[in-house]
C-alpha atoms as a PDB file:
ATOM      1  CA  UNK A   1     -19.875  -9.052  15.407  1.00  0.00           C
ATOM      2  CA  UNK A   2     -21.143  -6.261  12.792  1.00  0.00           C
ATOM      3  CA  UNK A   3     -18.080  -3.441  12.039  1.00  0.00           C
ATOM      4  CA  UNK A   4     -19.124   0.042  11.592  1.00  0.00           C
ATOM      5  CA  UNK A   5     -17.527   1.274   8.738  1.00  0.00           C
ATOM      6  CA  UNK A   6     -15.291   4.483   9.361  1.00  0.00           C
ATOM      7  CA  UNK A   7     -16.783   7.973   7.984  1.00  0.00           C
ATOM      8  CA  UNK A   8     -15.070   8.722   4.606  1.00  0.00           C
ATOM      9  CA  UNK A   9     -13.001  11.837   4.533  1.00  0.00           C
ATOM     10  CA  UNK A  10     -13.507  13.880   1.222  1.00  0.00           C
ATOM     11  CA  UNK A  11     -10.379  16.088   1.577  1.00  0.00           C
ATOM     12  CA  UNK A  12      -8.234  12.787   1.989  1.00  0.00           C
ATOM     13  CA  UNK A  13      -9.850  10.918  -0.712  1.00  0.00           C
ATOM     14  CA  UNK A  14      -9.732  13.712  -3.359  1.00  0.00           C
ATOM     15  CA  UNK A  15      -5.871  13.551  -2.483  1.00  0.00           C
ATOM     16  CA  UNK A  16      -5.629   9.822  -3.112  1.00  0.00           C
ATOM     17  CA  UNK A  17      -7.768  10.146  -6.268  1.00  0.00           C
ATOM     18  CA  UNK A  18      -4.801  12.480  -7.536  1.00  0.00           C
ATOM     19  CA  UNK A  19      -2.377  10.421  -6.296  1.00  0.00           C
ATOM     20  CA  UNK A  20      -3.224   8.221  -8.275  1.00  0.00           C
ATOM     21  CA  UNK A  21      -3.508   9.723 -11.695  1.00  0.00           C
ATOM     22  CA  UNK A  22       0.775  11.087 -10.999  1.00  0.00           C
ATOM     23  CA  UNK A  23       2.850   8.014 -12.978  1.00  0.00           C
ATOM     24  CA  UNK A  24       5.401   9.235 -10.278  1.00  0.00           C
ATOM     25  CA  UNK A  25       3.615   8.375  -7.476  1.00  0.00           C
ATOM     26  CA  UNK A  26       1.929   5.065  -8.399  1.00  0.00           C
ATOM     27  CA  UNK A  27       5.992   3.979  -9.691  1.00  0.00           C
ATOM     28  CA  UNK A  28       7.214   4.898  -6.200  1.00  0.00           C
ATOM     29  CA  UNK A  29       4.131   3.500  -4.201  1.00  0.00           C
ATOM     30  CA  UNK A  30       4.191  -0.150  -6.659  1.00  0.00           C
ATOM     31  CA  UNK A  31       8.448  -0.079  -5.703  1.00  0.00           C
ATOM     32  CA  UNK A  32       7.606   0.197  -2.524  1.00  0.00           C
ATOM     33  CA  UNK A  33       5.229  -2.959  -2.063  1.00  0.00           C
ATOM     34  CA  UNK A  34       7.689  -4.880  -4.268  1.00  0.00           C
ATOM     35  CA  UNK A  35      10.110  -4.519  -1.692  1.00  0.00           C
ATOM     36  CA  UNK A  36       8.620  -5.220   0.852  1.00  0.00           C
ATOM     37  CA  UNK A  37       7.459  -7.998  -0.076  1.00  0.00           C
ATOM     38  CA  UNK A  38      10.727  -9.829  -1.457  1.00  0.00           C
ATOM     39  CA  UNK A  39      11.991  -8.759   2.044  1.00  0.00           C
ATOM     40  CA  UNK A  40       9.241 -10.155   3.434  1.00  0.00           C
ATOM     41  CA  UNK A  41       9.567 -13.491   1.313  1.00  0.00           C
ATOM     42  CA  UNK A  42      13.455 -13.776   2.240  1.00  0.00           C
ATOM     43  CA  UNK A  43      12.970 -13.598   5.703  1.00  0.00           C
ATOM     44  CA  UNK A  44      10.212 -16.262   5.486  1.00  0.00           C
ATOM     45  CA  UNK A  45      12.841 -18.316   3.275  1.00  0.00           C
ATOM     46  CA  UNK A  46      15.855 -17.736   5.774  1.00  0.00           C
ATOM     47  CA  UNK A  47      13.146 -18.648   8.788  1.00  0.00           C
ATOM     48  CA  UNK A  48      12.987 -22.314   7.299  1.00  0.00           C
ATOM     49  CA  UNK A  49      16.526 -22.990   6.348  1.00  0.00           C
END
């Protein structure tokens, strides 16, 4: 099966690129995955026990 990639908005990615460059943003954004996955790995823990 071949995937067409979707067209690339410039608005949204000159956004990110910002986003990116603001210590705020990328501290928030890296919490963020860090919690979800610990509560992701705890549920998986509590699943087996």
């Amino acid at each position: 099966m071949i995937r067409i990639a979707k067209q690339s908005d410039p608005k949204r990615l000159n956004e990110l690129k910002q986003k990116i460059d603001d210590e705020k943003y990328l501290d928030v954004a890296i919490r963020q995955i860090a919690a979800t996955l610990t509560h992701e790995i705890v549920n998986i823990n509590e699943e087996k026990t």
